[in-house]
Protein backbone atom coordinates (compact mmCIF):
# COMPACT_ATOMS: atom_id res chain seq x y z
CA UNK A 1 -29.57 -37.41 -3.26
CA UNK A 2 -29.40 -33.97 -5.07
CA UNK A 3 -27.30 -35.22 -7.62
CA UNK A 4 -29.48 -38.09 -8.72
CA UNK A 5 -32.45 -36.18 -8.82
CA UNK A 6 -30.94 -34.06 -11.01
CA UNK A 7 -29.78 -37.07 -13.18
CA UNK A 8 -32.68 -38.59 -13.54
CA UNK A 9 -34.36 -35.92 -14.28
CA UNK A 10 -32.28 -34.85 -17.35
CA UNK A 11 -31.91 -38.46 -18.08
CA UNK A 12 -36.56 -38.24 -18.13
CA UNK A 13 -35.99 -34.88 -19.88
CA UNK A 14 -34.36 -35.96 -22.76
CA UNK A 15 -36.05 -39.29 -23.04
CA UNK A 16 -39.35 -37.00 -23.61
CA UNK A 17 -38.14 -33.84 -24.85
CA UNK A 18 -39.72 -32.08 -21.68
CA UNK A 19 -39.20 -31.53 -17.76
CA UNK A 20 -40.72 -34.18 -16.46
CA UNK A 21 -43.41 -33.91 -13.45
CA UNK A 22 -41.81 -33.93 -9.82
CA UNK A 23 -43.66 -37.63 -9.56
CA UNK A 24 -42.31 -38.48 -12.35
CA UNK A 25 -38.47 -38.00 -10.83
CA UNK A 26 -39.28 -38.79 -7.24
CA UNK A 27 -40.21 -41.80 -9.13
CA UNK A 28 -37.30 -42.60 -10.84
CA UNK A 29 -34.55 -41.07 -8.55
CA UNK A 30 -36.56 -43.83 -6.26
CA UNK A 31 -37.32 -41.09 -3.64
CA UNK A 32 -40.28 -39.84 -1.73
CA UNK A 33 -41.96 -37.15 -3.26
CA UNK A 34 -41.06 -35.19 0.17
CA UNK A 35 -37.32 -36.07 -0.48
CA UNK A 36 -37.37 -34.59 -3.65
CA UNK A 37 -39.31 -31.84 -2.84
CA UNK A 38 -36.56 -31.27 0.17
CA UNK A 39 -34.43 -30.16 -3.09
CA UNK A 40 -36.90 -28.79 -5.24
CA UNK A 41 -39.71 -27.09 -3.98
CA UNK A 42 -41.49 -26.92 -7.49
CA UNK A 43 -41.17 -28.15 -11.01
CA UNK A 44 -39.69 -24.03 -11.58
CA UNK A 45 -37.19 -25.08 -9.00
CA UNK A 46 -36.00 -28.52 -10.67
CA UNK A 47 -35.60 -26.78 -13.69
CA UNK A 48 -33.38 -23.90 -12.13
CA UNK A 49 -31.87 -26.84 -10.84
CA UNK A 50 -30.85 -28.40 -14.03
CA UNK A 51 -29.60 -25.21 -15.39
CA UNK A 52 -27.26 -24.20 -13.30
CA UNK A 53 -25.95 -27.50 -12.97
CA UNK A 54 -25.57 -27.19 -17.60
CA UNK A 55 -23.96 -23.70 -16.04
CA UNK A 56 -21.53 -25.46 -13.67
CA UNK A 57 -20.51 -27.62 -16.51
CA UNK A 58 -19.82 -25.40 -19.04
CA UNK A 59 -17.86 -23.06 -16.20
CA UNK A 60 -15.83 -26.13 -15.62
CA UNK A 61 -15.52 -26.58 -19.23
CA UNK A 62 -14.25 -22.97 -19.65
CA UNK A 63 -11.64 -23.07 -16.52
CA UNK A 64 -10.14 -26.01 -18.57
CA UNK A 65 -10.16 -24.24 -21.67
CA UNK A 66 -8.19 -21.05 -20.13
CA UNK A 67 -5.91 -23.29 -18.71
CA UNK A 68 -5.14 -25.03 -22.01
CA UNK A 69 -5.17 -21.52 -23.63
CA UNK A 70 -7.64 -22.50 -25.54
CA UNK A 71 -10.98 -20.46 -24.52
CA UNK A 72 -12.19 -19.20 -28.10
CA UNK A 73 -12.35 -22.31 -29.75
CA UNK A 74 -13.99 -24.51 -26.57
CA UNK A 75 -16.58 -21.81 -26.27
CA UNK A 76 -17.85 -22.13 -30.03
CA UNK A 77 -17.57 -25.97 -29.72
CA UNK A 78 -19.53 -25.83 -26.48
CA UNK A 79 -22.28 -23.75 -27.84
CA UNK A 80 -22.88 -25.87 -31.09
CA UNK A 81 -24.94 -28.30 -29.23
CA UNK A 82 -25.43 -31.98 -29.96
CA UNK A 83 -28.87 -33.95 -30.52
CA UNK A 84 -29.27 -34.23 -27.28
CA UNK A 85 -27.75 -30.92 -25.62
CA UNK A 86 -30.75 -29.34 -28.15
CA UNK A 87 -33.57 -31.21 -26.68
CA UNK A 88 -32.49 -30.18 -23.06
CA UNK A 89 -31.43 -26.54 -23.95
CA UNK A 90 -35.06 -26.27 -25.58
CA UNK A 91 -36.86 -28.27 -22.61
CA UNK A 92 -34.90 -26.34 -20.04
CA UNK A 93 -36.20 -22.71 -22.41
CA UNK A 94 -39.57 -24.16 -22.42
CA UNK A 95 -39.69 -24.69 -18.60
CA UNK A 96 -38.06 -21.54 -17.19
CA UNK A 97 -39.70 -19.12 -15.47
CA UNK A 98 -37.14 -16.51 -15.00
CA UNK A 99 -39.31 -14.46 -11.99
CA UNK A 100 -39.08 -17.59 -9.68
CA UNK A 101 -36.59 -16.86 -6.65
CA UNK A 102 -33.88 -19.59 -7.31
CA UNK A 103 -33.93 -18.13 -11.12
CA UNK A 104 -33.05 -14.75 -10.10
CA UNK A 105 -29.86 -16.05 -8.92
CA UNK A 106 -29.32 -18.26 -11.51
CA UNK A 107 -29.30 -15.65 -14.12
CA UNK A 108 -27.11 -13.04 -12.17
CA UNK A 109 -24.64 -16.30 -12.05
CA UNK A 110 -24.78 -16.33 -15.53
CA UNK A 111 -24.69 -13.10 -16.66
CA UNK A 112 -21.74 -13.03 -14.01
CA UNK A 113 -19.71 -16.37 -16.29
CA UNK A 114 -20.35 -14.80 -19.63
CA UNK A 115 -18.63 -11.97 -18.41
CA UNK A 116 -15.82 -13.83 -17.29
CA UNK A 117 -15.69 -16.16 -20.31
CA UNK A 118 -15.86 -13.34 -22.62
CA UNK A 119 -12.58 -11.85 -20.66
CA UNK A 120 -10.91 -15.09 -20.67
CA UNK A 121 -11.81 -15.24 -24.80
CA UNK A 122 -10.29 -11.53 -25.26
CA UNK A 123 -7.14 -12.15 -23.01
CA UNK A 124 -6.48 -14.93 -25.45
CA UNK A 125 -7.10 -13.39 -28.72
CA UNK A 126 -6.08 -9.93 -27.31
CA UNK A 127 -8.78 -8.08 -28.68
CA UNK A 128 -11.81 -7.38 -26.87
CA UNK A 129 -13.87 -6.89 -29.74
CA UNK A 130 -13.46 -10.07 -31.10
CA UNK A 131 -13.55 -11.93 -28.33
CA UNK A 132 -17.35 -10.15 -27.92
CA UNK A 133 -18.09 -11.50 -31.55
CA UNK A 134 -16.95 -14.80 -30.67
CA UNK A 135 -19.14 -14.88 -27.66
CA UNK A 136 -21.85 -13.77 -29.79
CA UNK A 137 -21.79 -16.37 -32.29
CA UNK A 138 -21.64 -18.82 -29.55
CA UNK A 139 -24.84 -17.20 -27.74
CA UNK A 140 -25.99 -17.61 -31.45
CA UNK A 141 -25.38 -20.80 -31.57
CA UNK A 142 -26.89 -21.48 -28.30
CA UNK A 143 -30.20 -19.68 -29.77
CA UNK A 144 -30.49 -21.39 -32.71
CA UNK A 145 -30.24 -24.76 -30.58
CA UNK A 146 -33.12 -23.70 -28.30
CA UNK A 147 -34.99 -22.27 -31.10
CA UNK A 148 -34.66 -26.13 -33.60
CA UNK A 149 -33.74 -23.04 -36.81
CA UNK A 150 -30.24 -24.66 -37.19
CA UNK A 151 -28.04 -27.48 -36.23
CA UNK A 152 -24.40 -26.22 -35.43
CA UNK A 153 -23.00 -28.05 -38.89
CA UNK A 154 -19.92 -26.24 -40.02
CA UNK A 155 -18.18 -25.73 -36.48
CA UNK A 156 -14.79 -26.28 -37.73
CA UNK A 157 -15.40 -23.45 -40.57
CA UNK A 158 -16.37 -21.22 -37.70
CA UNK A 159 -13.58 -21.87 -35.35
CA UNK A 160 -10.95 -21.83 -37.99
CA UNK A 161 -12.36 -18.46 -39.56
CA UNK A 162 -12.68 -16.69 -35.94
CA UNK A 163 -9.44 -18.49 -34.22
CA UNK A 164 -7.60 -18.92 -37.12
CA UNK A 165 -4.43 -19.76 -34.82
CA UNK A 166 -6.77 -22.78 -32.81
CA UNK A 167 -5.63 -25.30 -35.96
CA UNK A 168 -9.02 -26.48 -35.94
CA UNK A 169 -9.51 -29.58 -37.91
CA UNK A 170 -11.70 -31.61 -36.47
């Protein structure tokens, strides 16, 4: 039941560009309001919800990526965001309230994968000063997506000029 909440509700999310109210999903996850609110105590909690399962999927993303020995150039490509990944990533920033409880955690867990992505990224490249650039252009490209300044155009520039040896051509 969990896991359709959470898909309709980024399914409502970007159909309107905004969390949606708790009716609003219990409505279209075609649960009680009590059922969903088993899950989600709050609209705070949804959203927490929603982000770390975007976390969980770019985690999975990234254990891939290190397994194809390709880290650098997935983690750029992940963080130049799509249409729709925008809308989310700016309805998910607009809904966060990072002193809830379930947030807390969230953002340790995160803190906690950037770390590890950013090791996986310098093992690869063998420097860990470039890996930390790469991770910062992709946290900039993240920002830019939550903040509408600038679509990610030009990925395959970026990727070829910081992982020259990914072949990019995309």
């Amino acid at each position: 039941m969990r896991e359709r909440i959470l898909a309709e509700a980024r399914r409502l999310t970007l159909q309107s560009g905004a969390v949606p109210s708790l009716n609003a999903v219990a409505a279209a996850a075609e649960v009680s309001k009590g059922g969903l609110m088993h899950h989600f105590a709050s609209r705070s909690a949804l959203v927490s919800g929603l982000a770390r399962q975007a976390l969980d999927e770019v985690d999975a993303a990234m254990a891939d990526a290190v397994a194809r020995g390709n880290a650098a150039e997935t983690w750029l490509r992940l963080s130049a965001a799509d249409a729709d990944e925008r809308g989310l990533l700016r309805a998910l920033a607009g809904g966060f309230r990072p002193e809830a409880g379930e947030a807390s955690a969230l953002l340790a867990d995160a803190r906690d994968a950037l770390a590890r992505w950013e090791r996986a990224i310098a093992s690869e490249v063998g420097d860990p000063v470039r890996a930390r650039v790469i991770r910062l252009v992709g946290d900039a490209l993240v920002a830019n997506a939550i903040a509408g300044v600038e679509a990610a155009d030009g990925i395959d520039d970026l990727v070829r000029h910081l992982v020259p040896e990914s072949g990019a051509t995309r």
